[in-house]
PDB file of N, CA and C in Angstrom:
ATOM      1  N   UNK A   1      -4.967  93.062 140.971  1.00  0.00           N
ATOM      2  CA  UNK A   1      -4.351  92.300 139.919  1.00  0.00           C
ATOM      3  C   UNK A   1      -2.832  92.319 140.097  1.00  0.00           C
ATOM      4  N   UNK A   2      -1.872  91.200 139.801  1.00  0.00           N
ATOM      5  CA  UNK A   2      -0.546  91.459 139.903  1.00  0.00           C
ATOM      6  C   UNK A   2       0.110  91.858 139.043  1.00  0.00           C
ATOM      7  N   UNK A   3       1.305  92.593 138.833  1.00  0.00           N
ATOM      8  CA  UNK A   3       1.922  93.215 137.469  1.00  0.00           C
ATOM      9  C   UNK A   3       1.854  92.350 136.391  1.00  0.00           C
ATOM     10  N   UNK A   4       1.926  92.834 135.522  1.00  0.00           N
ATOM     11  CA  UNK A   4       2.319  91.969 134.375  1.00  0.00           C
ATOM     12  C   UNK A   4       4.313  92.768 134.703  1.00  0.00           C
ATOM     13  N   UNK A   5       4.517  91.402 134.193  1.00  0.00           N
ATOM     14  CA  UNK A   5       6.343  91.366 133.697  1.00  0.00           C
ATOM     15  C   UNK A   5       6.442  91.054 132.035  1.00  0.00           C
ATOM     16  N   UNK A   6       7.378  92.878 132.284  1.00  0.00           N
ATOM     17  CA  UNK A   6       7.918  93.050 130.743  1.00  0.00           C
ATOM     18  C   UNK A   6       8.234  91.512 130.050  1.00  0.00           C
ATOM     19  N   UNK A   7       7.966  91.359 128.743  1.00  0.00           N
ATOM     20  CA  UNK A   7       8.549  90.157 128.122  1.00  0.00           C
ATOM     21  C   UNK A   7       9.680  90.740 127.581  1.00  0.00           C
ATOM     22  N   UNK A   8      10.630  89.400 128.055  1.00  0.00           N
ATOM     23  CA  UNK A   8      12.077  89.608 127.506  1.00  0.00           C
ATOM     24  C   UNK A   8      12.502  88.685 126.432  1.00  0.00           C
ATOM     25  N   UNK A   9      13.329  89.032 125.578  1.00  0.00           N
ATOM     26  CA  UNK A   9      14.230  88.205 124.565  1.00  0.00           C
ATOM     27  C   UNK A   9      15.497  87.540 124.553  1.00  0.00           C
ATOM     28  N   UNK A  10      15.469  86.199 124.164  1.00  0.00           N
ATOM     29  CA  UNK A  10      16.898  85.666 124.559  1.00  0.00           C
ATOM     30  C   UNK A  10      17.047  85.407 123.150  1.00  0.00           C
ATOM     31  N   UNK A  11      18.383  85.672 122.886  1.00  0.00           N
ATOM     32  CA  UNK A  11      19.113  85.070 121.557  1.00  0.00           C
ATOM     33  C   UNK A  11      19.459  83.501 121.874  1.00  0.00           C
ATOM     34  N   UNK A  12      19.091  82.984 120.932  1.00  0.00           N
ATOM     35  CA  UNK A  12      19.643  81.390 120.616  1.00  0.00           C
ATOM     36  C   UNK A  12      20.678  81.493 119.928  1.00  0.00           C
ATOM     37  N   UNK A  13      20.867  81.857 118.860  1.00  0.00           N
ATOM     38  CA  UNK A  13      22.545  81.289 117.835  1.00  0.00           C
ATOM     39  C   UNK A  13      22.597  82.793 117.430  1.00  0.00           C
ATOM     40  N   UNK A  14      23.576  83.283 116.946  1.00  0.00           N
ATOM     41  CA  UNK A  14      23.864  84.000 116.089  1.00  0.00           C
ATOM     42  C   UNK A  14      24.363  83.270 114.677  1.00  0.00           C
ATOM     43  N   UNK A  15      24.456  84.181 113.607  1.00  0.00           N
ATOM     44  CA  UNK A  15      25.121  83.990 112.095  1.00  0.00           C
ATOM     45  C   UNK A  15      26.598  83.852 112.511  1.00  0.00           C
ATOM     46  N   UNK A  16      27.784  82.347 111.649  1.00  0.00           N
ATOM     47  CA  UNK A  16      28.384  82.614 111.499  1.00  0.00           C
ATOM     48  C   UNK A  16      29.094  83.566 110.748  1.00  0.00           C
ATOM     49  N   UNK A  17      28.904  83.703 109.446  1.00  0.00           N
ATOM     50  CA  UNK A  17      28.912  84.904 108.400  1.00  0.00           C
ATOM     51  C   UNK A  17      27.727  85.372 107.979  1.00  0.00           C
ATOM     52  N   UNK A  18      28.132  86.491 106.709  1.00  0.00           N
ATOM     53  CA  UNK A  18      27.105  87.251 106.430  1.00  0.00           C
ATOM     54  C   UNK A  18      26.624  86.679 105.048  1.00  0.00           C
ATOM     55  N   UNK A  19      27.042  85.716 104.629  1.00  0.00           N
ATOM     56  CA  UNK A  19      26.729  84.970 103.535  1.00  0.00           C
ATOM     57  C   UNK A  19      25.961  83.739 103.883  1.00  0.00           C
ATOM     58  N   UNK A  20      25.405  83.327 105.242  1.00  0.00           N
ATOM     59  CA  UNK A  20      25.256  81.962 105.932  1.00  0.00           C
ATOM     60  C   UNK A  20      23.498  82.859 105.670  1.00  0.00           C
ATOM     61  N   UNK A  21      22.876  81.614 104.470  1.00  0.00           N
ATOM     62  CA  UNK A  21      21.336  81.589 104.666  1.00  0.00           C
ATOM     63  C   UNK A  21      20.866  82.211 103.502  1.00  0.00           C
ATOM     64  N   UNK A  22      22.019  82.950 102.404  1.00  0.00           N
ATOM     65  CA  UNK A  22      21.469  83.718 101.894  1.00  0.00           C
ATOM     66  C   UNK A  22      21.179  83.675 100.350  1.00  0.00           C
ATOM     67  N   UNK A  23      21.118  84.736  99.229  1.00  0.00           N
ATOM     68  CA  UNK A  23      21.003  83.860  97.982  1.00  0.00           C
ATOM     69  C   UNK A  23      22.606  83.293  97.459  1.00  0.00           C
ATOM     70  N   UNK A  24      23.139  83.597  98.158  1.00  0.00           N
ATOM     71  CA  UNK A  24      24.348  82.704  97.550  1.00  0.00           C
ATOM     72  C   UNK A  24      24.628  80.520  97.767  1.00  0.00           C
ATOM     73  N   UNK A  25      23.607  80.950  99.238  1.00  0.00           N
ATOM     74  CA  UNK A  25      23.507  79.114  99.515  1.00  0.00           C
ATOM     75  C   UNK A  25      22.876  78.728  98.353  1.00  0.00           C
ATOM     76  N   UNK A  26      21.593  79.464  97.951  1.00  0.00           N
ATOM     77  CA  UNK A  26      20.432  79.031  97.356  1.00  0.00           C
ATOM     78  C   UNK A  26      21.218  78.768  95.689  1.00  0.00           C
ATOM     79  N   UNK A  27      22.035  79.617  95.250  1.00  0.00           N
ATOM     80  CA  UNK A  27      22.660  79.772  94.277  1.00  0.00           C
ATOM     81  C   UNK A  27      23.638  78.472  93.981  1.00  0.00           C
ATOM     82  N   UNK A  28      24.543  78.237  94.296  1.00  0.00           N
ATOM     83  CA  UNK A  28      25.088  77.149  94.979  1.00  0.00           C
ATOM     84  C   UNK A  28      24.400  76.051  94.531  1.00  0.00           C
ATOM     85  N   UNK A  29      23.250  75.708  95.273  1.00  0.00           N
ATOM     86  CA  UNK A  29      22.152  74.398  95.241  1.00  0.00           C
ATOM     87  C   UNK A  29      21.485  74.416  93.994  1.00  0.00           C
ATOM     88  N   UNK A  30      21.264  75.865  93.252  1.00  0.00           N
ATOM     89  CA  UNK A  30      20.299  75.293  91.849  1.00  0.00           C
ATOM     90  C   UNK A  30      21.214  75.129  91.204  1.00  0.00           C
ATOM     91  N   UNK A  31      22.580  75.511  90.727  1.00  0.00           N
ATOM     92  CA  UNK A  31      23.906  75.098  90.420  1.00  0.00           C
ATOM     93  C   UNK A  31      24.046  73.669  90.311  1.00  0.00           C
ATOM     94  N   UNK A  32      24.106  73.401  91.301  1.00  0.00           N
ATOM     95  CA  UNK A  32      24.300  72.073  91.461  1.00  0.00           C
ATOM     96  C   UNK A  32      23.063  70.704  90.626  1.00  0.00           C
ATOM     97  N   UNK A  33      22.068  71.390  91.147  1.00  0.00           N
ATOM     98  CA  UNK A  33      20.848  71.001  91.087  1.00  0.00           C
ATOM     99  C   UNK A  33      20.983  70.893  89.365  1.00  0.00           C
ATOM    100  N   UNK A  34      21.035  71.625  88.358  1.00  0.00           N
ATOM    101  CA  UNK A  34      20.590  72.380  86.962  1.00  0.00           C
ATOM    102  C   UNK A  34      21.861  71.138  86.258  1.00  0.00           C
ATOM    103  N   UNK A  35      23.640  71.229  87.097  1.00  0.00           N
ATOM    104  CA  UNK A  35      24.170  69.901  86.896  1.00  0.00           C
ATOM    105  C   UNK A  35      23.943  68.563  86.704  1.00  0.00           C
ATOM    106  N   UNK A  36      23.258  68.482  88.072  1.00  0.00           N
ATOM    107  CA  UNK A  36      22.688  67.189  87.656  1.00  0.00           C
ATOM    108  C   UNK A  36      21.153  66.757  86.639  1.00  0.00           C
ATOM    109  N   UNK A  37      20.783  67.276  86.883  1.00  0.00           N
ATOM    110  CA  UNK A  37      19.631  67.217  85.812  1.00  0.00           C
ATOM    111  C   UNK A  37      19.765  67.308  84.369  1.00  0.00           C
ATOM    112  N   UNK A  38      20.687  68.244  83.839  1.00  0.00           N
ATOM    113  CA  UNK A  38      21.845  68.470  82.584  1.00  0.00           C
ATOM    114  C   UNK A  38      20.581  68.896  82.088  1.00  0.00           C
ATOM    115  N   UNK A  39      19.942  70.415  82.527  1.00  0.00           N
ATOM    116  CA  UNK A  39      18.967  70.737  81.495  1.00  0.00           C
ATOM    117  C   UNK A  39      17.729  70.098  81.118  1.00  0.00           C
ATOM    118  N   UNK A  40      17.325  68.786  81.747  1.00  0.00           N
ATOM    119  CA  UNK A  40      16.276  68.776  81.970  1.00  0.00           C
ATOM    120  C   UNK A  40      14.772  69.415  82.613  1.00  0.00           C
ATOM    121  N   UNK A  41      13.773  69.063  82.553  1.00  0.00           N
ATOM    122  CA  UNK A  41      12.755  69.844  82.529  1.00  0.00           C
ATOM    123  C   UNK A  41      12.088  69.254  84.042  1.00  0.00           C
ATOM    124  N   UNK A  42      11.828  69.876  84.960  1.00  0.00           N
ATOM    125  CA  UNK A  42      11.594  69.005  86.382  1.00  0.00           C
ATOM    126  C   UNK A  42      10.087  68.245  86.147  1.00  0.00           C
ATOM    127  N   UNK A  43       9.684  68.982  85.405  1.00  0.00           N
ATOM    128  CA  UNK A  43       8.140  68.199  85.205  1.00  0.00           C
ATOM    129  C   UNK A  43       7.551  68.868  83.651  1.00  0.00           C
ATOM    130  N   UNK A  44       7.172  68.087  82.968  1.00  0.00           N
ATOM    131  CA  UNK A  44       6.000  68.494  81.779  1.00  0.00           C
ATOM    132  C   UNK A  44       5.224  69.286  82.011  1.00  0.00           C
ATOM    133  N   UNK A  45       4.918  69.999  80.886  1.00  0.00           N
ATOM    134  CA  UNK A  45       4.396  71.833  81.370  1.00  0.00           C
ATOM    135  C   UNK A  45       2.742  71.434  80.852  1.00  0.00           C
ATOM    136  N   UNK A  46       1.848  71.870  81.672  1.00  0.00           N
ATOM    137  CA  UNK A  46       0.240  71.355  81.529  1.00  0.00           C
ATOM    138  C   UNK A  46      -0.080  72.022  82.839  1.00  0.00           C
ATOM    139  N   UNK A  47      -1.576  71.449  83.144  1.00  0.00           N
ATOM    140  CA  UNK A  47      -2.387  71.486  84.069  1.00  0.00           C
ATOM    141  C   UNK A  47      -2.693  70.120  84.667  1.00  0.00           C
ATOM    142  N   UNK A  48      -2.271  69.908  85.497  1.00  0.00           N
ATOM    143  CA  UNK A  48      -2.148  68.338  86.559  1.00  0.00           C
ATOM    144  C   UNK A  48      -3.769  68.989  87.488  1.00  0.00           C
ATOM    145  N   UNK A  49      -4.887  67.688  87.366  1.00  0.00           N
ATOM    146  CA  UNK A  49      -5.600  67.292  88.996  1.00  0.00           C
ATOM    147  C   UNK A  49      -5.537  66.146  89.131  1.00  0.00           C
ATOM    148  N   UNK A  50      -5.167  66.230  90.281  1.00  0.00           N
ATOM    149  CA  UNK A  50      -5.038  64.969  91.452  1.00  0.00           C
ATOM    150  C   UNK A  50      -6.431  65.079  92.301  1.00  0.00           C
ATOM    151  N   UNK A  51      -6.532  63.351  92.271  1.00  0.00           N
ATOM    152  CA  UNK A  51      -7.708  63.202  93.498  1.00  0.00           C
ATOM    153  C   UNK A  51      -7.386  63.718  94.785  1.00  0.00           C
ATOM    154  N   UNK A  52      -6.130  62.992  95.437  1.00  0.00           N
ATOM    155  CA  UNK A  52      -5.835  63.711  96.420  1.00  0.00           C
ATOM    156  C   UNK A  52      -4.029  63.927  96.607  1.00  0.00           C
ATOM    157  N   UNK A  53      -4.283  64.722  97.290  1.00  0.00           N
ATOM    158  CA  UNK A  53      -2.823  64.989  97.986  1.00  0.00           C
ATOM    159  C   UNK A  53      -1.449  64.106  98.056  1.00  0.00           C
ATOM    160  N   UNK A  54      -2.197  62.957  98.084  1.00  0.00           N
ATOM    161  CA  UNK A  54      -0.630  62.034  97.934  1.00  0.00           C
ATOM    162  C   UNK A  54      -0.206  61.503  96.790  1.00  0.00           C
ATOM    163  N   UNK A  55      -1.969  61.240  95.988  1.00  0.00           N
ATOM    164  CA  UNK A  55      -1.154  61.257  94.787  1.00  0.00           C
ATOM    165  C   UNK A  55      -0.547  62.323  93.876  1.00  0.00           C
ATOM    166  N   UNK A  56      -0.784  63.559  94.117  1.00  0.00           N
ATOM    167  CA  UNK A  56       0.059  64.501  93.618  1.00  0.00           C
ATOM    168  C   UNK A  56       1.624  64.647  94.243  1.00  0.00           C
ATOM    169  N   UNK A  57       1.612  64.158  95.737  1.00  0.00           N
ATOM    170  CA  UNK A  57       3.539  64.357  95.665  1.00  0.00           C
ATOM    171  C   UNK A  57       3.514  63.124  95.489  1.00  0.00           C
ATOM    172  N   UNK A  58       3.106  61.898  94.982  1.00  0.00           N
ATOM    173  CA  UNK A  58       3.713  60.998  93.934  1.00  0.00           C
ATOM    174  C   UNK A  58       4.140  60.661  92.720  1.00  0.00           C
ATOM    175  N   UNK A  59       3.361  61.846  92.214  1.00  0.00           N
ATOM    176  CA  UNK A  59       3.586  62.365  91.028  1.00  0.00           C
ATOM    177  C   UNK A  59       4.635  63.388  90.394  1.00  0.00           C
ATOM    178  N   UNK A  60       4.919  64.472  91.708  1.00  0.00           N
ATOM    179  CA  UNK A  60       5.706  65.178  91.826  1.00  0.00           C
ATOM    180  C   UNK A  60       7.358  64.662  92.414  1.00  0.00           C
ATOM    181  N   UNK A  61       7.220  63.587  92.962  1.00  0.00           N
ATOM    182  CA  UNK A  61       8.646  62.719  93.387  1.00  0.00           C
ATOM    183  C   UNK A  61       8.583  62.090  92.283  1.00  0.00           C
ATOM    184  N   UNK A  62       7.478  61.145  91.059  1.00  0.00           N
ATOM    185  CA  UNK A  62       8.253  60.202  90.118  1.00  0.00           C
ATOM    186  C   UNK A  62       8.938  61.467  89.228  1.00  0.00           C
ATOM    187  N   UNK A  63       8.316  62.761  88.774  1.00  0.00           N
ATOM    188  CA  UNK A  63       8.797  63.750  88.351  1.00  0.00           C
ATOM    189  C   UNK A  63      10.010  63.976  88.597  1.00  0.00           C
ATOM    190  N   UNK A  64      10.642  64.245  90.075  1.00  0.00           N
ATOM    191  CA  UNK A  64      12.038  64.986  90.066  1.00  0.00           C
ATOM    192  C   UNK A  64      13.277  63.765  90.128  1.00  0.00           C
ATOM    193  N   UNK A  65      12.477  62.272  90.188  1.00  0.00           N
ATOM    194  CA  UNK A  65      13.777  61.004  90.170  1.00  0.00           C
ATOM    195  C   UNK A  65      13.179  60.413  88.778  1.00  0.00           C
ATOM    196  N   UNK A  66      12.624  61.458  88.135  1.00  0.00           N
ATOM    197  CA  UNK A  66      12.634  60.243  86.351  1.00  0.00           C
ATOM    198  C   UNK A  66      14.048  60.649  85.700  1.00  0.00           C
ATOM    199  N   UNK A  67      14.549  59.677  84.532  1.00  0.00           N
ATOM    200  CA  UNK A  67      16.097  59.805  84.577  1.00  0.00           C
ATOM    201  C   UNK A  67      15.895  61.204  83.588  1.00  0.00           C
TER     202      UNK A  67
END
């Protein structure tokens, strides 16, 4: 049988900072997010079934672009 060869690791990117990815992006975006919406509710609180799958993220997109 021929050797097996160790598997090696290559880095692709490193982090620019130590804040890049973390809950402060995420923080940031519902910020923003909670702005524009001004306290609205992203969807009516219940129990949703959908026949299938698309019509539930159609339901879930008229949800997050109703005014």
């Amino acid at each position: 049988m021929p050797e097996e060869k160790p598997y090696t690791m290559k880095t692709v990117g490193r982090r620019t900072s130590a804040e890049s990815g973390s809950f402060a992006d995420f923080d940031v975006m519902q910020r923003t997010i909670t702005a524009l919406r001004r306290n609205a509710k992203f969807a009516v609180r219940g129990v949703y079934r959908f026949r299938t799958h698309e019509e539930a993220d159609q339901w879930m997109m008229d949800q997050l672009t109703r005014p």
